[in-house]
C-alpha atoms as a PDB file:
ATOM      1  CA  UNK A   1     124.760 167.102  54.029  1.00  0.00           C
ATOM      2  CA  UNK A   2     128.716 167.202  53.626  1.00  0.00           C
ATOM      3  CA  UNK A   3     130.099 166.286  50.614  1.00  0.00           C
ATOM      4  CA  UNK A   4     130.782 162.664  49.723  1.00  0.00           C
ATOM      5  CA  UNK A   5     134.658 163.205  49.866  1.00  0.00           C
ATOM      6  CA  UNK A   6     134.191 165.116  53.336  1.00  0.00           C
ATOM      7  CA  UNK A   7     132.216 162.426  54.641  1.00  0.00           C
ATOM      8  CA  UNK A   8     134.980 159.950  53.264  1.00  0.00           C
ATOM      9  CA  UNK A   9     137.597 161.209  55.024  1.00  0.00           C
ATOM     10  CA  UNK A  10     135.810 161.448  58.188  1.00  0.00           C
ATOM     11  CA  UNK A  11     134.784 158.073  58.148  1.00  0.00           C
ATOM     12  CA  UNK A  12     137.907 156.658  57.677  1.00  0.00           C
ATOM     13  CA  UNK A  13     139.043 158.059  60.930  1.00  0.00           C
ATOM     14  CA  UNK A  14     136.743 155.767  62.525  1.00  0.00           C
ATOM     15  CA  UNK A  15     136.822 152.753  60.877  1.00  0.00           C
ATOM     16  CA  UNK A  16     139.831 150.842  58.932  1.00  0.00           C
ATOM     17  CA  UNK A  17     139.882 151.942  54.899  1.00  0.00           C
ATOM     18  CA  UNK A  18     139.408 147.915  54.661  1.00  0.00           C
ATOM     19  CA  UNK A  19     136.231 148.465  56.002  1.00  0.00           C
ATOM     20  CA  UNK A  20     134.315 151.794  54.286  1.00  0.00           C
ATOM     21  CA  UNK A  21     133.057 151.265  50.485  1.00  0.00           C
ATOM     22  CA  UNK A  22     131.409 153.743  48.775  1.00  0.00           C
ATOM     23  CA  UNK A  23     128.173 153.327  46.001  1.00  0.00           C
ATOM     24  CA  UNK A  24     128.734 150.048  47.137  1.00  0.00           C
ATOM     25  CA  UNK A  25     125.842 147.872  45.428  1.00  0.00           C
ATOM     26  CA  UNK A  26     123.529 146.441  47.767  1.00  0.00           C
ATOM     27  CA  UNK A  27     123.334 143.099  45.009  1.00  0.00           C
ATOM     28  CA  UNK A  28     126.463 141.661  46.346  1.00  0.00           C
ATOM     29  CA  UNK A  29     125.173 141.835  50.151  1.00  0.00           C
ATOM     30  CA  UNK A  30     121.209 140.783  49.926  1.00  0.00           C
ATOM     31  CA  UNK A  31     120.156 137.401  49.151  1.00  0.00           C
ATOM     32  CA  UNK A  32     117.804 138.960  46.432  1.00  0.00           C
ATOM     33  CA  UNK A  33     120.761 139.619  44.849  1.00  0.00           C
ATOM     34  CA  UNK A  34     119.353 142.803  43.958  1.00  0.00           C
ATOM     35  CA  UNK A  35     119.619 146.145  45.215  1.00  0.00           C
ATOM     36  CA  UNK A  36     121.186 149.862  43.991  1.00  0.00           C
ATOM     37  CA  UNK A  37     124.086 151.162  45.515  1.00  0.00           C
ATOM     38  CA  UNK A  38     125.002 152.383  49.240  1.00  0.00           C
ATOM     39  CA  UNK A  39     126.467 155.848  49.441  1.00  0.00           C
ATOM     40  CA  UNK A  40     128.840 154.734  52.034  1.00  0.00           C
ATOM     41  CA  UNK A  41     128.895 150.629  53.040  1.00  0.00           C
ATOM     42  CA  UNK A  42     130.689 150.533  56.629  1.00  0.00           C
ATOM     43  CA  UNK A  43     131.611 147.434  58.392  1.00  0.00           C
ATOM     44  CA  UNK A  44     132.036 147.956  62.338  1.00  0.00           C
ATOM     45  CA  UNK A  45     133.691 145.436  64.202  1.00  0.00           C
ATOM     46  CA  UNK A  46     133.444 147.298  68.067  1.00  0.00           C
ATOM     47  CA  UNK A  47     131.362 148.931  70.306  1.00  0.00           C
ATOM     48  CA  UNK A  48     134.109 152.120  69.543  1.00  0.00           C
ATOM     49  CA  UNK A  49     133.493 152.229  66.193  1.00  0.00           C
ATOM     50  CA  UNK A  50     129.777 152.214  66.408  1.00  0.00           C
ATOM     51  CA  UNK A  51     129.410 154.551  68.684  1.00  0.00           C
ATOM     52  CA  UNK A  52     131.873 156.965  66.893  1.00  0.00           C
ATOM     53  CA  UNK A  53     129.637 156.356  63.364  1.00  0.00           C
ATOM     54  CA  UNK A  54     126.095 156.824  65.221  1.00  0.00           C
ATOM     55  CA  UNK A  55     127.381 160.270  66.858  1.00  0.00           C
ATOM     56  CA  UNK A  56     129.023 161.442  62.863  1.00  0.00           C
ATOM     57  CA  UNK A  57     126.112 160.453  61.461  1.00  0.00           C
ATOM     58  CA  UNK A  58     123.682 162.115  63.844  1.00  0.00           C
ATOM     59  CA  UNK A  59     126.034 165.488  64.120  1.00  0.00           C
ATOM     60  CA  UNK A  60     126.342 165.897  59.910  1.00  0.00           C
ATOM     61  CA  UNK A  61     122.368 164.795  59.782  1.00  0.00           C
ATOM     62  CA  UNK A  62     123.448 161.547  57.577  1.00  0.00           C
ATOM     63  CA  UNK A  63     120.532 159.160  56.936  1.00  0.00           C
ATOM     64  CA  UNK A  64     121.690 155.575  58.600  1.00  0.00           C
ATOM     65  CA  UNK A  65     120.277 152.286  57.679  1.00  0.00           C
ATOM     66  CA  UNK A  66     121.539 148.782  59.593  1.00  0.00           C
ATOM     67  CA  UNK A  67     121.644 145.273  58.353  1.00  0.00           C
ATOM     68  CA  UNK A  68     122.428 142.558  58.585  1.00  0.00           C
ATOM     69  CA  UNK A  69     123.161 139.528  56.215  1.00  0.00           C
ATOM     70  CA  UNK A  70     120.497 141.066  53.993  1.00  0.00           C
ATOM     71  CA  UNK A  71     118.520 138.198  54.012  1.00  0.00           C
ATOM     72  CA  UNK A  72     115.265 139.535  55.086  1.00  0.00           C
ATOM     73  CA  UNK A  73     114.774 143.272  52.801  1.00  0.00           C
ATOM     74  CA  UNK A  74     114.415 143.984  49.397  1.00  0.00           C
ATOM     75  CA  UNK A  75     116.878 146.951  48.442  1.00  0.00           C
ATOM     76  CA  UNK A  76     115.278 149.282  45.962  1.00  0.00           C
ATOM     77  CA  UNK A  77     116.559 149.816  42.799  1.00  0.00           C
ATOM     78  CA  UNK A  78     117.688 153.439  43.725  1.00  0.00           C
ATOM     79  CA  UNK A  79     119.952 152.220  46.596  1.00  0.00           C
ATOM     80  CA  UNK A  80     120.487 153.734  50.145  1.00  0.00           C
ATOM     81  CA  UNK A  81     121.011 157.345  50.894  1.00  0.00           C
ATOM     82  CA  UNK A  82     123.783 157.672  53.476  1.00  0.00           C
ATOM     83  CA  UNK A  83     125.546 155.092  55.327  1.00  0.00           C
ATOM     84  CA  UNK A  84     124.700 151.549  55.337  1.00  0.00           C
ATOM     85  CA  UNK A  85     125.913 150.174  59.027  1.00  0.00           C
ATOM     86  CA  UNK A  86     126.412 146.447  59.100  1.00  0.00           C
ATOM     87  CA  UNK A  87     127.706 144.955  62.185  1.00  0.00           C
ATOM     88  CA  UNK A  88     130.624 142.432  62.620  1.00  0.00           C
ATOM     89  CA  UNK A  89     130.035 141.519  65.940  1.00  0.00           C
ATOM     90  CA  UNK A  90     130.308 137.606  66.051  1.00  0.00           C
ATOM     91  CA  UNK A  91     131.598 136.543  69.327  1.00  0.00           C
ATOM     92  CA  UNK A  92     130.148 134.065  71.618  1.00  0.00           C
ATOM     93  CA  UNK A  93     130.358 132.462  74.981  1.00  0.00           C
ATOM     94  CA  UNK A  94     129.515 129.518  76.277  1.00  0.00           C
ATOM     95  CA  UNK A  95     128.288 128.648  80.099  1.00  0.00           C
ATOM     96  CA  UNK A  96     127.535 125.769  81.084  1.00  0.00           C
ATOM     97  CA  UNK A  97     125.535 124.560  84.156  1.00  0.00           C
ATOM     98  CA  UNK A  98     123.880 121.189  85.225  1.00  0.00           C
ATOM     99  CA  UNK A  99     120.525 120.954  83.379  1.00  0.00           C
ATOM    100  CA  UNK A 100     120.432 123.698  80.509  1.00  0.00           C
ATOM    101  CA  UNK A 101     123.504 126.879  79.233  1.00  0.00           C
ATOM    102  CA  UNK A 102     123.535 130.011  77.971  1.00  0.00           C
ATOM    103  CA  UNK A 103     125.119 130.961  75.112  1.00  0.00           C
ATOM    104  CA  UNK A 104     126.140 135.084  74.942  1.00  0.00           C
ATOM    105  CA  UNK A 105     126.259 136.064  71.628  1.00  0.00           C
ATOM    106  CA  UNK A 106     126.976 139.398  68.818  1.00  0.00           C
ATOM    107  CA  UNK A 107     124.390 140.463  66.636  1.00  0.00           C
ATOM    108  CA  UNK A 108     126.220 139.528  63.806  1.00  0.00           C
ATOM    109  CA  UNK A 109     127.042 135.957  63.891  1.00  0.00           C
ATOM    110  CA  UNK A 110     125.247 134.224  61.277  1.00  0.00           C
ATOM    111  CA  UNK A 111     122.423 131.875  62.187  1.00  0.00           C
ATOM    112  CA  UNK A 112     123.646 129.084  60.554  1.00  0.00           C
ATOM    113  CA  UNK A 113     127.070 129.470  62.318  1.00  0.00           C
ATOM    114  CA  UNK A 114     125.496 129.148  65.747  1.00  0.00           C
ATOM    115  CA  UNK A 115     123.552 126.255  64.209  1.00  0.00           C
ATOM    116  CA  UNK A 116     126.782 123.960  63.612  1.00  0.00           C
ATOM    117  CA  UNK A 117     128.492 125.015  66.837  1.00  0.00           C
ATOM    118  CA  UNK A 118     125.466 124.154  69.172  1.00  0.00           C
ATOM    119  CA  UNK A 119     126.190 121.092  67.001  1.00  0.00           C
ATOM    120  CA  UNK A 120     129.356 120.902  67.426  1.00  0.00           C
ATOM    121  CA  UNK A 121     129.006 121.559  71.686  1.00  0.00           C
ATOM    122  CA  UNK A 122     125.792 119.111  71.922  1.00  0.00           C
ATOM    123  CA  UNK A 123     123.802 121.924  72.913  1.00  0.00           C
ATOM    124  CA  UNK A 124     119.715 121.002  72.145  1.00  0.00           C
ATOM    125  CA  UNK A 125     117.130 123.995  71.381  1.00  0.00           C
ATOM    126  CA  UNK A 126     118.548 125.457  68.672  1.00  0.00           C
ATOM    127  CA  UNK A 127     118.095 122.461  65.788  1.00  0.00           C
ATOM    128  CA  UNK A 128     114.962 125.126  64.059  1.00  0.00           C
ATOM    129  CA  UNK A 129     117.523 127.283  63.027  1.00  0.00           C
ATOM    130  CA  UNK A 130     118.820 125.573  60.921  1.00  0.00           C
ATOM    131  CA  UNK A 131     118.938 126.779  57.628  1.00  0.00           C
ATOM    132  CA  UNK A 132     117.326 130.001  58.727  1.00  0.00           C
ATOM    133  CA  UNK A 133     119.131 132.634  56.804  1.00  0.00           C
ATOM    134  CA  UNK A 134     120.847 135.918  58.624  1.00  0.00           C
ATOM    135  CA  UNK A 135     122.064 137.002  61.640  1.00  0.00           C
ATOM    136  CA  UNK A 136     121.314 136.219  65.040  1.00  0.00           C
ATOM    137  CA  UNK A 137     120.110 140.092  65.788  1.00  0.00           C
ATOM    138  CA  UNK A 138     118.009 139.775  62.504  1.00  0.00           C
ATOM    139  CA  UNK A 139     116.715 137.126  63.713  1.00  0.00           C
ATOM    140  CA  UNK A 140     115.779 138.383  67.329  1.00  0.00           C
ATOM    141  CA  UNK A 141     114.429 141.581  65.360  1.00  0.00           C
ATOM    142  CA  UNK A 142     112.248 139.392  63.653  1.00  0.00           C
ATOM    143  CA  UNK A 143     111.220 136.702  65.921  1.00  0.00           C
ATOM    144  CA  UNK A 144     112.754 133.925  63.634  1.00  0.00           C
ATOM    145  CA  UNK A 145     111.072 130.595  63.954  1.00  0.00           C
ATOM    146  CA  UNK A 146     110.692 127.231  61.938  1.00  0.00           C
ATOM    147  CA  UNK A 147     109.708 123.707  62.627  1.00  0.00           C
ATOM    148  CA  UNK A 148     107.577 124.553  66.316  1.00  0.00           C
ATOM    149  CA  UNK A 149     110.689 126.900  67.670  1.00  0.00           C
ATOM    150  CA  UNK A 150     111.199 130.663  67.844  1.00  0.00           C
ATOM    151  CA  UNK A 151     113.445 133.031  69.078  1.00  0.00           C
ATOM    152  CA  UNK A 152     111.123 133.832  72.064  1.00  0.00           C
ATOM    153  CA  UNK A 153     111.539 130.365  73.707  1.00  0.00           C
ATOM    154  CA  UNK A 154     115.149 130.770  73.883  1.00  0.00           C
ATOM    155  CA  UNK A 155     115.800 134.536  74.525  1.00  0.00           C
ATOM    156  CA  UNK A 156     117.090 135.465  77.863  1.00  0.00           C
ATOM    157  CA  UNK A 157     117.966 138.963  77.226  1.00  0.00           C
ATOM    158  CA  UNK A 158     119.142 141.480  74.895  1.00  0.00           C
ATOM    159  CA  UNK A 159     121.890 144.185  75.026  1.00  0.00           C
ATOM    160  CA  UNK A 160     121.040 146.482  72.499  1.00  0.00           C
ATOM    161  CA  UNK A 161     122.366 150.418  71.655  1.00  0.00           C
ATOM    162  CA  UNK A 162     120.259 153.401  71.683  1.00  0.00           C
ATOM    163  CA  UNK A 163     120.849 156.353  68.367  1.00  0.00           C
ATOM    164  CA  UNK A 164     122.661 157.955  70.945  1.00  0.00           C
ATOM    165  CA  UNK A 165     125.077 155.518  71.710  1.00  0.00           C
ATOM    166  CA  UNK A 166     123.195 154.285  75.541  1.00  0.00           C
ATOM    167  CA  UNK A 167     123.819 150.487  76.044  1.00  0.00           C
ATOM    168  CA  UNK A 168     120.619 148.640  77.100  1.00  0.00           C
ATOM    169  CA  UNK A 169     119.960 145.572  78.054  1.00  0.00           C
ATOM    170  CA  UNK A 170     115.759 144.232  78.124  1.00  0.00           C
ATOM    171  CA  UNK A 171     114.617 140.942  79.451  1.00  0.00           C
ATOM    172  CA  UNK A 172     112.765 137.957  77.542  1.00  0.00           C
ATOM    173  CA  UNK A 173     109.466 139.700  78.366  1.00  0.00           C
ATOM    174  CA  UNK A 174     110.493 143.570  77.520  1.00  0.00           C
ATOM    175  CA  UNK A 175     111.222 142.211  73.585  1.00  0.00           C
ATOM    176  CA  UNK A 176     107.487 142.037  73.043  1.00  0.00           C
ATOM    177  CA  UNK A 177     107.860 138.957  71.142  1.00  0.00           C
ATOM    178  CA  UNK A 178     105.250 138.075  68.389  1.00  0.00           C
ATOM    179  CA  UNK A 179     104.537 136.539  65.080  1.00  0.00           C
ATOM    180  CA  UNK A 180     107.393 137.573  62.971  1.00  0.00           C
ATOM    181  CA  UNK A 181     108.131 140.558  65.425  1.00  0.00           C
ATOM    182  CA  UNK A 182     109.673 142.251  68.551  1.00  0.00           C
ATOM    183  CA  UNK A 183     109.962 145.709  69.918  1.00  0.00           C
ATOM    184  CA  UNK A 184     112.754 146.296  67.364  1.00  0.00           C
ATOM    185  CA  UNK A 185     110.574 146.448  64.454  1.00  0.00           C
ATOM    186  CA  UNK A 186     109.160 149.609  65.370  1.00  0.00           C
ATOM    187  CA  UNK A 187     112.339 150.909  67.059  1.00  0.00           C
ATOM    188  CA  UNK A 188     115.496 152.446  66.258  1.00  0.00           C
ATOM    189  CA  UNK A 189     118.212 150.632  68.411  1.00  0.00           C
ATOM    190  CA  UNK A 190     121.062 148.354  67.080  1.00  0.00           C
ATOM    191  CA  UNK A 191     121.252 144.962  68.679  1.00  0.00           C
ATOM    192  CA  UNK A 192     124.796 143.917  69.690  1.00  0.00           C
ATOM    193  CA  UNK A 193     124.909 140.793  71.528  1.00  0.00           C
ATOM    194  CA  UNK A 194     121.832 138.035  72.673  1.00  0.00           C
ATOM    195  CA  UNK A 195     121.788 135.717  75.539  1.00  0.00           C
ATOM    196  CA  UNK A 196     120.161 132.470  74.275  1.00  0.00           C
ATOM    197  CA  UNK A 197     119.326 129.350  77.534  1.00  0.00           C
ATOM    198  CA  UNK A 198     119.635 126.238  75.544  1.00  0.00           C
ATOM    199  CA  UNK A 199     119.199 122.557  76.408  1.00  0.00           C
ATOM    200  CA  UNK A 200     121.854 119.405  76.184  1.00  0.00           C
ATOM    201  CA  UNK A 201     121.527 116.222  74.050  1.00  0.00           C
ATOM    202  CA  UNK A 202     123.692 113.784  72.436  1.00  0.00           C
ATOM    203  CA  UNK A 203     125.072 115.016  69.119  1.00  0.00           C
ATOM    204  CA  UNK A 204     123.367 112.552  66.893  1.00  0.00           C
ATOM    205  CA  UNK A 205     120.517 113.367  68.420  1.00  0.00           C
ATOM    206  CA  UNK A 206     120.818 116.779  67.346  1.00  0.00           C
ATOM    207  CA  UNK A 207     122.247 116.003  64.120  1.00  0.00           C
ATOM    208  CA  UNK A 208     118.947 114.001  63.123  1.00  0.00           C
ATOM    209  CA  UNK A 209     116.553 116.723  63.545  1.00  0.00           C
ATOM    210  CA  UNK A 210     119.314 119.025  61.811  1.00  0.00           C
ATOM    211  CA  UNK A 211     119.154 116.726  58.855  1.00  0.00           C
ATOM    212  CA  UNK A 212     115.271 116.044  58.931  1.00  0.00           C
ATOM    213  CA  UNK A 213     114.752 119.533  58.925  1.00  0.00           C
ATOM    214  CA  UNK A 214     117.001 120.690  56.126  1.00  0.00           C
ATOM    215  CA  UNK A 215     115.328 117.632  54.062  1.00  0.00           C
ATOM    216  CA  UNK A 216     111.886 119.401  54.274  1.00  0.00           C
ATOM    217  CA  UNK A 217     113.692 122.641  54.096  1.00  0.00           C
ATOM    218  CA  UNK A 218     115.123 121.304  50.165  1.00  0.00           C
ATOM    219  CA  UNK A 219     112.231 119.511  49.481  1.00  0.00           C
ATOM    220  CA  UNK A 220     109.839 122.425  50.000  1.00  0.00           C
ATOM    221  CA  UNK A 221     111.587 125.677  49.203  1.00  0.00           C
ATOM    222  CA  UNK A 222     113.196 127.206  46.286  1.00  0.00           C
ATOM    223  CA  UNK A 223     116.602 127.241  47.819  1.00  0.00           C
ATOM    224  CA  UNK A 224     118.421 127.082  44.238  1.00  0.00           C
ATOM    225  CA  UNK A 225     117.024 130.554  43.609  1.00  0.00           C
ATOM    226  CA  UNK A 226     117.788 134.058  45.041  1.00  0.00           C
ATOM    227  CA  UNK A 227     115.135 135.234  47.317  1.00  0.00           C
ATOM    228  CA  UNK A 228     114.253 136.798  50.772  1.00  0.00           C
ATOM    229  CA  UNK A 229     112.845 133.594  52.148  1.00  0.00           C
ATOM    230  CA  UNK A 230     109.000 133.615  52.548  1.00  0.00           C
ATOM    231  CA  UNK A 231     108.065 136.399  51.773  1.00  0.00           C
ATOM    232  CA  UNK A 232     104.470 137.246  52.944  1.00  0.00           C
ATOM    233  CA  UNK A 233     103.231 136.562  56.407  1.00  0.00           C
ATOM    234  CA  UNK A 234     100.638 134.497  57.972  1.00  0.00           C
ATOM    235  CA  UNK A 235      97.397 135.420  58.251  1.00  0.00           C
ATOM    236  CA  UNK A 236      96.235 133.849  61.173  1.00  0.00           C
ATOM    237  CA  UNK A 237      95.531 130.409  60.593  1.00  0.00           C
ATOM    238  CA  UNK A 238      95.374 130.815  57.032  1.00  0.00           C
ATOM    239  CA  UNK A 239      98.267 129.341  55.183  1.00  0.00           C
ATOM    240  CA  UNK A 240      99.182 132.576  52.769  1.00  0.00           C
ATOM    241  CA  UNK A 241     100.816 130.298  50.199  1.00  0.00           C
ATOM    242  CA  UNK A 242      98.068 128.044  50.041  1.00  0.00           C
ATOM    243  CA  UNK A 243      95.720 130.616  49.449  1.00  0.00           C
ATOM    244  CA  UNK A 244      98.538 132.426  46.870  1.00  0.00           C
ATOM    245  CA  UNK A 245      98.499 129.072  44.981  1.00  0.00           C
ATOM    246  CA  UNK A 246      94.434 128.818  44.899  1.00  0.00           C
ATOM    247  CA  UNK A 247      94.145 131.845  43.314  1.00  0.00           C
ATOM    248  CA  UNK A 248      96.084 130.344  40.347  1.00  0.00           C
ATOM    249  CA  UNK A 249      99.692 132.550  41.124  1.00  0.00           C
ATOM    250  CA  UNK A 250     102.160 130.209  40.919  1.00  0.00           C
ATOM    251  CA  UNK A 251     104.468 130.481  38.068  1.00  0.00           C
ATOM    252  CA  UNK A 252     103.164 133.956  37.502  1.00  0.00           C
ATOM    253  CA  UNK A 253     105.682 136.521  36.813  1.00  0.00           C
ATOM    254  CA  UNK A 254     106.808 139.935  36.531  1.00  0.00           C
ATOM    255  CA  UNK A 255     110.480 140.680  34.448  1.00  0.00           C
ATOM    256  CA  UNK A 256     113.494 138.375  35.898  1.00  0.00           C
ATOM    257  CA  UNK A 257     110.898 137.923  39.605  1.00  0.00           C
ATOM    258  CA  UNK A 258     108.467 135.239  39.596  1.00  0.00           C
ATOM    259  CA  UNK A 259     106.488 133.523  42.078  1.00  0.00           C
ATOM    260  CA  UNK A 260     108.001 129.693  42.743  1.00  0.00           C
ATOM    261  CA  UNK A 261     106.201 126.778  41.453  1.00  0.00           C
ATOM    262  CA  UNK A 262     107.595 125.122  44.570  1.00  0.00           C
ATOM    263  CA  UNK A 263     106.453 126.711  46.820  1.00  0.00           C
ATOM    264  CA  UNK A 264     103.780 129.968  46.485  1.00  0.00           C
ATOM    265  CA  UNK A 265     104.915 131.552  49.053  1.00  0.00           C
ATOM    266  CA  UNK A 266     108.674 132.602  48.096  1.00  0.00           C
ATOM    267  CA  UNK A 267     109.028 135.428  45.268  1.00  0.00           C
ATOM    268  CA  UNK A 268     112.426 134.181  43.614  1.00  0.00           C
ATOM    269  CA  UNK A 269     115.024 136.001  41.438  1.00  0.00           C
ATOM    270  CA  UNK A 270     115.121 134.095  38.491  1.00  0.00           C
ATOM    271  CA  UNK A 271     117.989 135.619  37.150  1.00  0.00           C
ATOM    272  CA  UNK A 272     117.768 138.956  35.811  1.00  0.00           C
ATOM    273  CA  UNK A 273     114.973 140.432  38.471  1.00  0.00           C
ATOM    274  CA  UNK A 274     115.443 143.996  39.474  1.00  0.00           C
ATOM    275  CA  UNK A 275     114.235 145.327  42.653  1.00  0.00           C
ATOM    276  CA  UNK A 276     111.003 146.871  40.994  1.00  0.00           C
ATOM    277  CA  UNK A 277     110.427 143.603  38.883  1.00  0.00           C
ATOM    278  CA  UNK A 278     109.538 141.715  42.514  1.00  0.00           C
ATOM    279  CA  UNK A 279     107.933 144.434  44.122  1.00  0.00           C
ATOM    280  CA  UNK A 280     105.399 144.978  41.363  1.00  0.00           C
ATOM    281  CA  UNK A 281     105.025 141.388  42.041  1.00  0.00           C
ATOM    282  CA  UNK A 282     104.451 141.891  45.306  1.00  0.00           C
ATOM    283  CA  UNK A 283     101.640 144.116  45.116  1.00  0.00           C
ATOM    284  CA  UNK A 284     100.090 142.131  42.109  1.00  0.00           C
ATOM    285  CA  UNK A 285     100.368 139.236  44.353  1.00  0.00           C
ATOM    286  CA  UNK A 286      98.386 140.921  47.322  1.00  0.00           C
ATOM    287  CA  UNK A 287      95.899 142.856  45.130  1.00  0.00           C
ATOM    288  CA  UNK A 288      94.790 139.865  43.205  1.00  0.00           C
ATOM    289  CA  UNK A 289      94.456 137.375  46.549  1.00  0.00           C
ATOM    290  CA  UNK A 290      92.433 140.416  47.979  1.00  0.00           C
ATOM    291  CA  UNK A 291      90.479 141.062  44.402  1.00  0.00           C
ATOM    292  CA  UNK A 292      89.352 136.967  44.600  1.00  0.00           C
ATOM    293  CA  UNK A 293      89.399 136.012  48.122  1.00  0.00           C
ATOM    294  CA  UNK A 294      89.235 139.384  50.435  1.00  0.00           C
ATOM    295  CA  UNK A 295      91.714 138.496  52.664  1.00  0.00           C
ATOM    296  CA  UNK A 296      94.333 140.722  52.904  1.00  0.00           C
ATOM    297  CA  UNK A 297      98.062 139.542  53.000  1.00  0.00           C
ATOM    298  CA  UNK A 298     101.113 141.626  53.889  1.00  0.00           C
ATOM    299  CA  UNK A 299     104.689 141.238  52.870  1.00  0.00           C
ATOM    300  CA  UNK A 300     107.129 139.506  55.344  1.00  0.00           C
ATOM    301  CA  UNK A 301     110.170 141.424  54.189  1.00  0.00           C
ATOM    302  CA  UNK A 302     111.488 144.700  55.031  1.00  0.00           C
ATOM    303  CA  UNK A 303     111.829 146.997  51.979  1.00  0.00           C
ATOM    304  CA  UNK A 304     114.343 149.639  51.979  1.00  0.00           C
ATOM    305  CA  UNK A 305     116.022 152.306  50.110  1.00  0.00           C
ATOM    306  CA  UNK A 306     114.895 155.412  47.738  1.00  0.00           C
ATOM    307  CA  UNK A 307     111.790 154.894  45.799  1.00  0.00           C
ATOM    308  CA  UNK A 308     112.950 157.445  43.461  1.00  0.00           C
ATOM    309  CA  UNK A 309     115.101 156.453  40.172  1.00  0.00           C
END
């Protein structure tokens, strides 16, 4: 691989100096708060720049890892080889027709952004994301959902960009849309922009169910802590937090990284946690529910980054 001053300079022919940082730590841009450093942190704000980074990074073999508000992923302690890609895209349209719109928006408008101005525009069908951490592509990546809505039951389509710089665009169907999935968990293409069909209703109408759900949102979660959200998946119809909480884990911790007494199912920084701290926790949480109750749970998050020290 070039040298880090090589790659520098090339990089800052295709994006804006304001937007390249280098050993860049991940801390400041994961809701962990945790994280080693990026080799090279670069912000692109067009489909020009993008495709310009892919094509460097693919000609001088540079390893390339995207994100978005870091809300989902657990940086390890060792950082991120190569360049960390996060996307500024935050544009959206609004059509409206007689009984429902559509709403076109980039991959990197934060959820609760498109939250307030559905809010703000009386559009209905968007009130679950409320208080969802992230971006709207992480949250299409991931199949986002709260309070009876997901992503899949607004998703009309999805433009997305291929490693070699091909624009796509897949229907509702072609996302393969499950629990806490889609087909961009197991593939390499960078979402850009989502087209969302959304209902009308009256603003307080919309408003109430905002409110009602970031009351249970507050009185449920540990949202005065750092963490990654929930951070083990469902099993079925087994509530995982339930069964992390019946086999006596709440409280328990490992360094700064404990597992909430609010809520058994969020892994919280409680301060001081480094990347290692919560996922040893991690894997004592799933080891011991597997040791007393042989069901086996899996992490929700996305962990990323050299294992190494």
């Amino acid at each position: 691989m070039a040298k880090q001053t090589e790659i520098e300079s090339d990089l800052l022919k295709k994006v804006p100096k304001k937007n390249l940082k280098l050993n860049e730590p991940m801390s400041k841009h994961t809701s962990f708060r945790v994280g080693g450093p990026a080799e090279y942190f670069v912000i692109v704000e067009d489909l020009t720049q993008l495709k310009n980074v892919l094509k460097y990074a693919k000609q001088k073999n540079i390893d390339l890892t995207i994100i978005g508000n870091g809300t989902n992923c657990l940086v390890c302690d060792a950082g991120i080889k190569g360049i960390v890609l996060k996307l500024n895209f935050i544009d959206f349209k609004i059509t409206r027709y007689k009984n429902y719109a559509k709403i076109i928006v980039g991959s990197g408008l934060p959820v609760c952004m498109l939250s307030n101005i559905a809010l703000k525009e009386e559009l209905a069908s968007l009130e679950f994301l409320c208080g969802i951490p992230g971006t709207v592509g992480g949250a299409v990546l991931m199949n986002a959902g709260a309070y009876g809505g997901e992503m899949k039951d607004i998703v009309v389509s999805t433009k997305y960009m291929d490693m070699d710089g091909k624009i796509h665009k897949i229907t509702n169907s072609e996302h393969k849309f499950d629990y806490r999935t889609s087909i961009f968990k197991s593939h390499n293409y960078i979402i850009l922009e989502t087209e969302l069909q959304v209902g009308y209703d009256l603003k307080k109408n919309i408003k109430e169910k905002i409110d009602q759900n970031i009351k249970s949102r507050t009185e449920k979660q540990p949202l005065e802590w750092p963490s990654a959200g929930s951070t083990f998946k469902r099993c079925g119809d087994i509530i995982t937090a339930k069964l992390i909480d019946e086999c006596g884990l709440k409280g328990y911790s490992i360094g700064g990284a404990e597992v909430s007494t609010k809520h058994a199912g969020f892994i919280i920084n409680k301060g001081n946690a480094t990347s290692q701290d919560i996922l040893e926790l991690i894997n004592y949480v799933k080891k011991t529910v597997y040791e007393k109750t042989k069901v086996k749970i899996e992490e929700e998050i996305l962990i990323i980054g050299r294992k190494d020290n």
